[in-house]
Protein backbone atom coordinates (compact mmCIF):
# COMPACT_ATOMS: atom_id res chain seq x y z
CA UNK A 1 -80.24 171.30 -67.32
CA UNK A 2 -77.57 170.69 -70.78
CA UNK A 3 -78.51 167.19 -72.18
CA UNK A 4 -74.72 166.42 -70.47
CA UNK A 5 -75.98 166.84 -66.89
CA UNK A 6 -79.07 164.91 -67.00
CA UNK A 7 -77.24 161.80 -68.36
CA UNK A 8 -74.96 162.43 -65.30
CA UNK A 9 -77.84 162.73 -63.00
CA UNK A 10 -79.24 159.08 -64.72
CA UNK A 11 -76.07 157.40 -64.01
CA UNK A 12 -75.09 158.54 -60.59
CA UNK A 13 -78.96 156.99 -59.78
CA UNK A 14 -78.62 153.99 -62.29
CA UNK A 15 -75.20 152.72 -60.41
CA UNK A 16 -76.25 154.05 -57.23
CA UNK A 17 -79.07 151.29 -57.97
CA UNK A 18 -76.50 148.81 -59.01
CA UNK A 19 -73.80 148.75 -56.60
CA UNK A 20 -76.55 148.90 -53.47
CA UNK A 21 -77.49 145.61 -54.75
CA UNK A 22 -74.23 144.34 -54.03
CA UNK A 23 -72.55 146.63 -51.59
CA UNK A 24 -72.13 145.54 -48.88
CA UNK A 25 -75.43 142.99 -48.81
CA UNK A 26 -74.25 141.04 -52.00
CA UNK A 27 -71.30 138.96 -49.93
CA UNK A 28 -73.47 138.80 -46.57
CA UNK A 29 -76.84 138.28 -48.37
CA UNK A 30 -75.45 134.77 -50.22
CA UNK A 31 -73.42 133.72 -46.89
CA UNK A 32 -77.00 133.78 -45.48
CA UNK A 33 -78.02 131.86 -48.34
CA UNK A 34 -75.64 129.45 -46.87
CA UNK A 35 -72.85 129.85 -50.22
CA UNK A 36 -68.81 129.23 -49.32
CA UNK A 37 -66.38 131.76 -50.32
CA UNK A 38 -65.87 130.34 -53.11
CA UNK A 39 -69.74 129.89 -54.19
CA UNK A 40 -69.62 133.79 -53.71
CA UNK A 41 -66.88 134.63 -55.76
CA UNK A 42 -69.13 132.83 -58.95
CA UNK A 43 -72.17 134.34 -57.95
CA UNK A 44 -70.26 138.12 -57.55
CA UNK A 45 -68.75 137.51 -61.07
CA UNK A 46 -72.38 136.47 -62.84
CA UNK A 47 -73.34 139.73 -63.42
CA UNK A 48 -70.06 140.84 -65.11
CA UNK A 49 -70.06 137.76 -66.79
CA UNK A 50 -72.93 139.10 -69.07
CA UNK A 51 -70.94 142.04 -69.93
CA UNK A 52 -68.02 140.36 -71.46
CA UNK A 53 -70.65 139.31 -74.14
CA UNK A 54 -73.07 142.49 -73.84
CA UNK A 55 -70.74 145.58 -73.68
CA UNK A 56 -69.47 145.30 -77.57
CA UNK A 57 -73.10 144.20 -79.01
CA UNK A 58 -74.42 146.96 -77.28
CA UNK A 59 -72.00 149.66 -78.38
CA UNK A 60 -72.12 148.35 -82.12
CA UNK A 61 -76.10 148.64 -81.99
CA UNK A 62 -75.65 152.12 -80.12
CA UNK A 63 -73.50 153.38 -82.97
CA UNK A 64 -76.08 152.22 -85.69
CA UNK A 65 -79.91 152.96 -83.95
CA UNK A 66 -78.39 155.62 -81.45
CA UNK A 67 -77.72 156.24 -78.00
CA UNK A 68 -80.97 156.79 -76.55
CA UNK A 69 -82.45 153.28 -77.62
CA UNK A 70 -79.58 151.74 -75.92
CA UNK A 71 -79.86 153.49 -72.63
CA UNK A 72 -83.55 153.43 -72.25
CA UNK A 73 -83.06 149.05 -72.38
CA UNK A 74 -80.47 149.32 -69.41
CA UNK A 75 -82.32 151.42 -67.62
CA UNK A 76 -85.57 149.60 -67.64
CA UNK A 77 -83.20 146.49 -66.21
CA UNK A 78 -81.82 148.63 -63.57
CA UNK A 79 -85.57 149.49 -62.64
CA UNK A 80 -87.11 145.66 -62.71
CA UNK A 81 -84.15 143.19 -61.71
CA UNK A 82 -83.82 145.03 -57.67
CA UNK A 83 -87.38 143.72 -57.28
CA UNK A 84 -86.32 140.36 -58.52
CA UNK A 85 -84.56 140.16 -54.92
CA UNK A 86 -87.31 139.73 -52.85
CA UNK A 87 -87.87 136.41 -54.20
CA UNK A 88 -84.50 134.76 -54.15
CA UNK A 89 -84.76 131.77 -51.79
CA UNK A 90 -81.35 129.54 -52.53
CA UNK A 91 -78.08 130.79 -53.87
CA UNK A 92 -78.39 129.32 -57.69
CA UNK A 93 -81.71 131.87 -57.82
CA UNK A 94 -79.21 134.78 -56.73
CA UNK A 95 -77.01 133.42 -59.54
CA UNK A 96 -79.66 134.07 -61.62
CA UNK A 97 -80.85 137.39 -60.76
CA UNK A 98 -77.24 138.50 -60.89
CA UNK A 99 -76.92 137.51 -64.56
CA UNK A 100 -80.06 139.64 -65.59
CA UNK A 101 -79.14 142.75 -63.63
CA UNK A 102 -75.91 142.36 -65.35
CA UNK A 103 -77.24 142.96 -68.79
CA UNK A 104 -77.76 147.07 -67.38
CA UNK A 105 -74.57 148.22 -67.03
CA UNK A 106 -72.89 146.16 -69.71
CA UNK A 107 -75.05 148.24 -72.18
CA UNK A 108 -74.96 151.60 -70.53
CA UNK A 109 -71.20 151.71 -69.41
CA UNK A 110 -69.79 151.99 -73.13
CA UNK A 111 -73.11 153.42 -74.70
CA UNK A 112 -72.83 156.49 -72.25
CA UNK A 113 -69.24 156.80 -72.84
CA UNK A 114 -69.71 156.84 -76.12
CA UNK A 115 -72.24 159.22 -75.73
CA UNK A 116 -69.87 161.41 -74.11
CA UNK A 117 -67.25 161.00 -76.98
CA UNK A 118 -69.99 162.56 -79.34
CA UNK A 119 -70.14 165.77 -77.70
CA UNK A 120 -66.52 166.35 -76.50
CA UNK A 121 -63.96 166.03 -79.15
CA UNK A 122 -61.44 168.54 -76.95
CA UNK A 123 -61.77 167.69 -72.96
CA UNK A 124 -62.32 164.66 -73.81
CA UNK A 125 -60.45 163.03 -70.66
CA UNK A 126 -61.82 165.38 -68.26
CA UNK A 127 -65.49 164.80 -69.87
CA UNK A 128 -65.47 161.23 -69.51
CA UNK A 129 -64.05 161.62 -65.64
CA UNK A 130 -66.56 164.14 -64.77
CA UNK A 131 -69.84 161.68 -66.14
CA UNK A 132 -67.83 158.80 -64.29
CA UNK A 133 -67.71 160.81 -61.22
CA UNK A 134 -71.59 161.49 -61.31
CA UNK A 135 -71.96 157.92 -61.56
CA UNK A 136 -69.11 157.46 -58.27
CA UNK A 137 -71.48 159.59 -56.33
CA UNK A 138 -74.18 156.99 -56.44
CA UNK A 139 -71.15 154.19 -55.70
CA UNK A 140 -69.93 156.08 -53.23
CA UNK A 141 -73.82 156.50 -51.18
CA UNK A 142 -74.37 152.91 -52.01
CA UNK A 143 -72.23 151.50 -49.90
CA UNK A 144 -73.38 153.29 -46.61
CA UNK A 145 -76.79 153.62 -47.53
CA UNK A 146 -76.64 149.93 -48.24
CA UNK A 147 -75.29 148.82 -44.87
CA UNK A 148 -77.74 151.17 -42.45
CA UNK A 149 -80.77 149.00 -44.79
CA UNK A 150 -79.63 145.74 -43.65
CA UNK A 151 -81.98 146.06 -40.73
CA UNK A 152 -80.60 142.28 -39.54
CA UNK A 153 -78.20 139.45 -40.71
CA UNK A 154 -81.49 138.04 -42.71
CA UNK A 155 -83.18 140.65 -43.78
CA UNK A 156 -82.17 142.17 -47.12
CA UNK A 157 -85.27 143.50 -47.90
CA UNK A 158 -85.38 147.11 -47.64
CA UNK A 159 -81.89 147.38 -49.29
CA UNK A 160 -83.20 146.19 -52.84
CA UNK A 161 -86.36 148.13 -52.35
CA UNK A 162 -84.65 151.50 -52.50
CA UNK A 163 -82.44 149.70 -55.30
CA UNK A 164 -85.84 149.34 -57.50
CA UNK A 165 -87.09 152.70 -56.20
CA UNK A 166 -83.36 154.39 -57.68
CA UNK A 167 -83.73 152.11 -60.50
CA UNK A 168 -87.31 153.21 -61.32
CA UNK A 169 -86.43 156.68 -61.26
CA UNK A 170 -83.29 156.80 -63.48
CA UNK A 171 -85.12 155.16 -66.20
CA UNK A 172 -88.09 157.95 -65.86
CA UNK A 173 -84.80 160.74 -66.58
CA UNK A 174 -83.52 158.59 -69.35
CA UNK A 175 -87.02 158.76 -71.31
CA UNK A 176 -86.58 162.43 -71.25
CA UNK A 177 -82.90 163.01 -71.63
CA UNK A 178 -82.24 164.30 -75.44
CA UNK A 179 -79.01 162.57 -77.05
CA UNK A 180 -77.11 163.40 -79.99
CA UNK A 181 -78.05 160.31 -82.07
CA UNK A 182 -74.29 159.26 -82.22
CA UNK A 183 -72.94 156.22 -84.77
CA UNK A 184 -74.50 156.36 -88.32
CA UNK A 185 -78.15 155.84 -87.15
CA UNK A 186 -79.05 158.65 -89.87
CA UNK A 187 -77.09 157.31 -92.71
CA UNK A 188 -78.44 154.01 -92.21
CA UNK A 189 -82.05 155.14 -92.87
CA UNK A 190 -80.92 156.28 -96.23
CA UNK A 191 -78.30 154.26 -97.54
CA UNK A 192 -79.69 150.68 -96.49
CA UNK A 193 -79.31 148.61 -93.22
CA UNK A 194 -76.75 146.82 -94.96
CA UNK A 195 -74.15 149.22 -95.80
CA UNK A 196 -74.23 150.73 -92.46
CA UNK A 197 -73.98 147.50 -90.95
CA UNK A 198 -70.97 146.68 -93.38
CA UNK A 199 -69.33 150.23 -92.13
CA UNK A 200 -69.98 149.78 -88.51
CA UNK A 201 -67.95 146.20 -88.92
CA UNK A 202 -64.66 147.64 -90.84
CA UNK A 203 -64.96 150.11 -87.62
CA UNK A 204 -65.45 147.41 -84.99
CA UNK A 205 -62.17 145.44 -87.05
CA UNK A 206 -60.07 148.33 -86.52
CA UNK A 207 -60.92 148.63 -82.77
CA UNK A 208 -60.42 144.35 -82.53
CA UNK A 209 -57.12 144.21 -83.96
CA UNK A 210 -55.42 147.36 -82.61
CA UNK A 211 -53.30 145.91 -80.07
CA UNK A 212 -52.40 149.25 -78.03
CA UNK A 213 -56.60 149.59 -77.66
CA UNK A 214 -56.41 145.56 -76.66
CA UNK A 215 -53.60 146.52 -74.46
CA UNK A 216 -55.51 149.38 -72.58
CA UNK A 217 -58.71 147.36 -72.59
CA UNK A 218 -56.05 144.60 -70.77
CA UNK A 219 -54.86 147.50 -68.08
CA UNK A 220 -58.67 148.39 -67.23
CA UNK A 221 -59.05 144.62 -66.50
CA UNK A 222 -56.61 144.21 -64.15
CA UNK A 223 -58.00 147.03 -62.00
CA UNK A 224 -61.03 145.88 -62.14
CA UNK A 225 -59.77 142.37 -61.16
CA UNK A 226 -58.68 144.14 -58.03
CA UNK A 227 -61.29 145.96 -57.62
CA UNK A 228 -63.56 142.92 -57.66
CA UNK A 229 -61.42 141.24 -55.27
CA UNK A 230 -62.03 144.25 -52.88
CA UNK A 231 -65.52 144.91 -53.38
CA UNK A 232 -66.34 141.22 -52.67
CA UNK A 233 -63.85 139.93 -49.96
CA UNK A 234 -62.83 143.57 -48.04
CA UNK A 235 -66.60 143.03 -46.56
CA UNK A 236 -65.83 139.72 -45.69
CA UNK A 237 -62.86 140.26 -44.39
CA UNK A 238 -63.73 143.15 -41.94
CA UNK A 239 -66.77 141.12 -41.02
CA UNK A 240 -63.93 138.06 -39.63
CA UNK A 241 -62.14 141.15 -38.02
CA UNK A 242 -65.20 141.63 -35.92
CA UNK A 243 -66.73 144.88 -37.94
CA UNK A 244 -70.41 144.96 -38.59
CA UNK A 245 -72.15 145.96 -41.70
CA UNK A 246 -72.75 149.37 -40.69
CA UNK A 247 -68.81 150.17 -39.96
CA UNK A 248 -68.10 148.07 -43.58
CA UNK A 249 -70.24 150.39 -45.83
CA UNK A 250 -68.29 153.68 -45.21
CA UNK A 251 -64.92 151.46 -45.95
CA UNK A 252 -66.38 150.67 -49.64
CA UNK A 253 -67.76 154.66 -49.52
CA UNK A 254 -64.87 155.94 -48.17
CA UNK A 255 -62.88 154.25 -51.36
CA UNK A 256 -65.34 155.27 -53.82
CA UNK A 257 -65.59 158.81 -52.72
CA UNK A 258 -61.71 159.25 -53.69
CA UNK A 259 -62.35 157.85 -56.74
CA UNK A 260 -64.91 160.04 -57.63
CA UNK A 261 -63.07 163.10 -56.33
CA UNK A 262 -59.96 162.40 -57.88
CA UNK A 263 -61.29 161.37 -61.12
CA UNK A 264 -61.65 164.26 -63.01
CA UNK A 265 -58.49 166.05 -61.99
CA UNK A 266 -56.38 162.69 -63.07
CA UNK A 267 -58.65 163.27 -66.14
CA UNK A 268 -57.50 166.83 -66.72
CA UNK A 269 -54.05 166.35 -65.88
CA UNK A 270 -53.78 163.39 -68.13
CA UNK A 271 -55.16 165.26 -71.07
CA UNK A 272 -52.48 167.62 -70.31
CA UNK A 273 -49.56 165.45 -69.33
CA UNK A 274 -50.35 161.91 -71.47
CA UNK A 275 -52.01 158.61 -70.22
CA UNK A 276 -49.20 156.23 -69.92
CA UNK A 277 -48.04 157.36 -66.75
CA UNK A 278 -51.47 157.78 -64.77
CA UNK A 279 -52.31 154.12 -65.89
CA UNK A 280 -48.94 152.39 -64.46
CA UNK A 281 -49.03 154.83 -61.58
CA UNK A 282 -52.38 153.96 -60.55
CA UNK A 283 -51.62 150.15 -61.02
CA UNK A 284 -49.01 150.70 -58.40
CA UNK A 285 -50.62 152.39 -56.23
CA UNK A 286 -53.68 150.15 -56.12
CA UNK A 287 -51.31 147.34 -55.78
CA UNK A 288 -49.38 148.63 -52.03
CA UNK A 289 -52.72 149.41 -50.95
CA UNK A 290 -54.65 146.05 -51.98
CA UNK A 291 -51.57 144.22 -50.36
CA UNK A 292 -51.68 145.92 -46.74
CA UNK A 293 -55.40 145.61 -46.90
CA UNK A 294 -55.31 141.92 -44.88
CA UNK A 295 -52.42 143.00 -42.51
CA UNK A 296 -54.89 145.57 -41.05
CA UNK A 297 -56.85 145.16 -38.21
CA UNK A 298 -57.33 148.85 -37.03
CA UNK A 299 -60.70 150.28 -38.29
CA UNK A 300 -58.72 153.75 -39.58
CA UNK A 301 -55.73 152.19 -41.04
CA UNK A 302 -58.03 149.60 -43.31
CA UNK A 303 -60.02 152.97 -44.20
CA UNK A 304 -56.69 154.66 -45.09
CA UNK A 305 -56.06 151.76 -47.48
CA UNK A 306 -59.21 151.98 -48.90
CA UNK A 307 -58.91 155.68 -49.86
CA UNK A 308 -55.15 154.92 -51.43
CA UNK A 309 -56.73 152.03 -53.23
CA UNK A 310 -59.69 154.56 -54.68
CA UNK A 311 -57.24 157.33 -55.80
CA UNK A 312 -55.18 154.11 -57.79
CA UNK A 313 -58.70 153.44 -59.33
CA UNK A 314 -59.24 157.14 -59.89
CA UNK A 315 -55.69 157.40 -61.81
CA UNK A 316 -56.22 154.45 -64.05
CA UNK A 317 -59.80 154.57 -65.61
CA UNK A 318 -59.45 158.35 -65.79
CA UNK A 319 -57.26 157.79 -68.73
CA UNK A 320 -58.11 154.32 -70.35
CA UNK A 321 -61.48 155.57 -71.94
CA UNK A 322 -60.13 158.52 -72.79
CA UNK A 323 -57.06 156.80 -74.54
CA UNK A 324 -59.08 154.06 -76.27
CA UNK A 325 -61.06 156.95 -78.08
CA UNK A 326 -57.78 158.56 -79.07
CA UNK A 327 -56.19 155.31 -80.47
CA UNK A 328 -59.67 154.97 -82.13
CA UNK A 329 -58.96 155.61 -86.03
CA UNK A 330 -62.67 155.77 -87.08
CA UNK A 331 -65.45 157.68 -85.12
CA UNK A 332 -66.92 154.31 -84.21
CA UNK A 333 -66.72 155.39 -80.24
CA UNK A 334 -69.60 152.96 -79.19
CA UNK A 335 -67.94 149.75 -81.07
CA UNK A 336 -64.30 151.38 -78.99
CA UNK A 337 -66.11 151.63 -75.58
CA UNK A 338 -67.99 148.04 -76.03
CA UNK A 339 -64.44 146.68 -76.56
CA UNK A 340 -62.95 148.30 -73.59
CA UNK A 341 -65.79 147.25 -71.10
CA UNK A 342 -65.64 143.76 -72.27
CA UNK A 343 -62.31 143.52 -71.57
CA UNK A 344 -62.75 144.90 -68.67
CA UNK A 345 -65.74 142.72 -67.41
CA UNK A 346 -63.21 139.87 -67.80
CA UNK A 347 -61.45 141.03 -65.38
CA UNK A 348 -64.16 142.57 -62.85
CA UNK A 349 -65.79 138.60 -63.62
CA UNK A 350 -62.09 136.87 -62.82
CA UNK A 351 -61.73 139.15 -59.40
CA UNK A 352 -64.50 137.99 -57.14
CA UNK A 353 -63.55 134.30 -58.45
CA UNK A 354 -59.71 133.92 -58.24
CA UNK A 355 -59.88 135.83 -55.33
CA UNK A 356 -62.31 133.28 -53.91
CA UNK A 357 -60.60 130.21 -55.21
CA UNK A 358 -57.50 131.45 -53.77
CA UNK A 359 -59.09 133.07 -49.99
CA UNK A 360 -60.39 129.49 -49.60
CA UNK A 361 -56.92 127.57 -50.19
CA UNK A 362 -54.99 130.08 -48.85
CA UNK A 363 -56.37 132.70 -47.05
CA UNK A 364 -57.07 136.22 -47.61
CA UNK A 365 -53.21 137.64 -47.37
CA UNK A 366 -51.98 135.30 -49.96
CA UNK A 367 -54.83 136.38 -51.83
CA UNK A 368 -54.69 140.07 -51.95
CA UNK A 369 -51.14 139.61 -52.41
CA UNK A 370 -51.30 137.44 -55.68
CA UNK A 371 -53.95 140.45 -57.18
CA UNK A 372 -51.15 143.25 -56.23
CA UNK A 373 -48.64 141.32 -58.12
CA UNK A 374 -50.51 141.11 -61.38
CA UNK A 375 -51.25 145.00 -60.98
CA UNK A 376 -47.48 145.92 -60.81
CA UNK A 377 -46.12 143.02 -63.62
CA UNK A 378 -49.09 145.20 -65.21
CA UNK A 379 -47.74 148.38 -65.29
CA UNK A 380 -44.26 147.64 -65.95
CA UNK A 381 -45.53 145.72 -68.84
CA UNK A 382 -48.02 148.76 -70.30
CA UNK A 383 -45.07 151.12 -70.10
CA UNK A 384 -42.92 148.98 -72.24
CA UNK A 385 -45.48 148.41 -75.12
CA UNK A 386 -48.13 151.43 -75.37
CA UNK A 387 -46.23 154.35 -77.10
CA UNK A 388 -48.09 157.92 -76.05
CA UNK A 389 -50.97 158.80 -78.34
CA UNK A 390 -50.91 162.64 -80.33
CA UNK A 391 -53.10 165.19 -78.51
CA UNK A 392 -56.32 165.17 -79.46
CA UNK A 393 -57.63 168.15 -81.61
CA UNK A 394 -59.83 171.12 -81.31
């Protein structure tokens, strides 16, 4: 296989790995522990947490050393922190756990994006949204797989043993995946650590303080704000509806799998078309479906919703990487990417929690309302302040 396909291969397993851990037996695994709502929204957002002050470290370091030393690190957490499971006793020791499996995809998200970036300067778009769809197949089994594991309401067990056995064998096809070295890993063995270092930070200054990359960073975050609310509470919910785990899975699958489906043909037609309209559209459209969500109480119809809210997803972050590159003035793709996630794990950190906060005061329709809102002030607001980037060249 192309060096392309076996770093799509090692992410579809790495988040595969990932999102088992947390979908569906995340939620139901720390009410066991005996956590409120509330409790779970903190301990749902610790692993994102880490990326808000991982994801731009790590795609600095990945343009200096290289790709490949990057990825191996996450990897090597996605294959040790699933066994970590099997010894949590009390919610603060979930906490914990949660933070250090966080640290894996807050360095491989924008390292492998970046990665991507280095060998597709045309096709960009569609690139990007074809590697994120290898890595929506593994969300998109997780879910299901995840729920048929949970063998009873206290017995998690089996669940994050597959998670270590998926984690254990992406990091054995990272160690032999070749990568183009990517960043100025070359230059820095022969010009000095220093100068590198001093170019890598005038690139990392001109990702910081463009506002229209800050800007689409700030749209990613509010999806993933949603999305966190929905990955977190929709299995709650359903379970108060009177669904059990095994009908909740294919919900969270059944959302993924149009995401990962969709993505890169909203990838393709946004290279072709422009970005700004795929972003606010999805936003929209992520923001009627996340609103219904609590109003349903037929198994389908909550499905349906699901699915609308995936192809929202699929129409948003098939266009934000793809635009931060293009706004990206220097080559410095892994500092661009790091930005992006972090911004983006501020969100995917505040969804699980204000979701939470406000589910516990409230109740879940207020809730899901209040995330829909920010989504559609959102989009209005992207349209009116991000100007259309130049195509990209051959």
């Amino acid at each position: 296989m192309t060096p392309f396909l076996w770093l799509c291969l090692m992410g579809g397993l790495a988040i595969f790995s990932s999102t088992m851990s947390k979908n569906p037996a995340l939620p139901l695994f720390a009410q066991h522990l005996g956590a409120t709502e509330a409790d779970i929204g903190f301990i749902a957002a610790a692993s994102t947490v880490v990326g808000i002050a991982t994801s731009v470290p790590a795609g600095v370091l990945s343009d200096l050393y290289g790709r490949k030393r990057a990825i191996l690190a996450s990897t090597f957490v996605f294959a040790s922190a699933p066994f970590l499971y099997l010894l949590v006793r009390s919610a603060w020791q979930l906490a914990l756990v949660r933070v250090y499996h966080g640290l894996a995809t807050a360095i491989l998200g924008p390292v492998a994006l970046a990665a991507v970036a280095d060998a597709f300067q045309a096709r960009r778009g569609e690139s990007m949204a074809w590697y994120s769809s290898a890595t929506l197949i593994g969300r998109l089994l997780a879910p299901t797989v995840g729920g048929f594991l949970i063998l009873s309401p206290n017995n998690f067990n089996f669940v994050y043993l597959a998670c270590g056995m998926a984690g254990l064998a992406a990091m054995a096809i990272a160690a032999r995946t070749p990568l183009a070295s990517g960043g100025t890993p070359h230059r820095a063995g022969r010009r000095g650590l220093g100068a590198a270092g001093r170019q890598l930070a005038r690139g990392l200054g001109q990702v910081v303080v463009s506002r229209d990359i800050l800007i689409t960073g700030l749209m990613e975050a509010v999806q993933y704000l949603a999305y966190g609310c929905v990955e977190v509470y929709l299995p709650l919910y359903a379970l108060q509806i009177g669904l059990a785990p095994w009908q909740i899975g294919p919900l969270l699958t059944t959302q993924v799998a149009i995401t990962a489906v969709a993505k890169p043909l909203m990838g393709r037609l946004s290279d072709r078309w422009g970005r700004r309209l795929p972003i606010a559209g999805g936003l929209v459209l992520g923001a009627l479906a996340l609103a219904a969500m609590p109003q349903a109480r037929i198994y389908l119809l909550l499905m349906a919703l699901a699915a609308l809210f995936g192809l929202g997803v699929a129409m948003v972050t098939s266009s934000t990487s793809p635009l931060a590159s293009e706004l990206c003035q220097t080559r410095a793709y892994g500092s661009a990417m790091g930005v992006l996630s972090s911004i983006k794990d501020v969100g995917h950190a505040s969804g699980p929690i204000v979701a939470g906060l406000l589910a516990t005061s409230f109740g879940y329709s207020f809730a899901f309302a209040a995330v829909a809102a920010v989504l559609v002030v959102a989009a209005i607001g992207f349209l009116l302040s991000v100007a259309e980037p130049r195509p990209a060249g051959p």
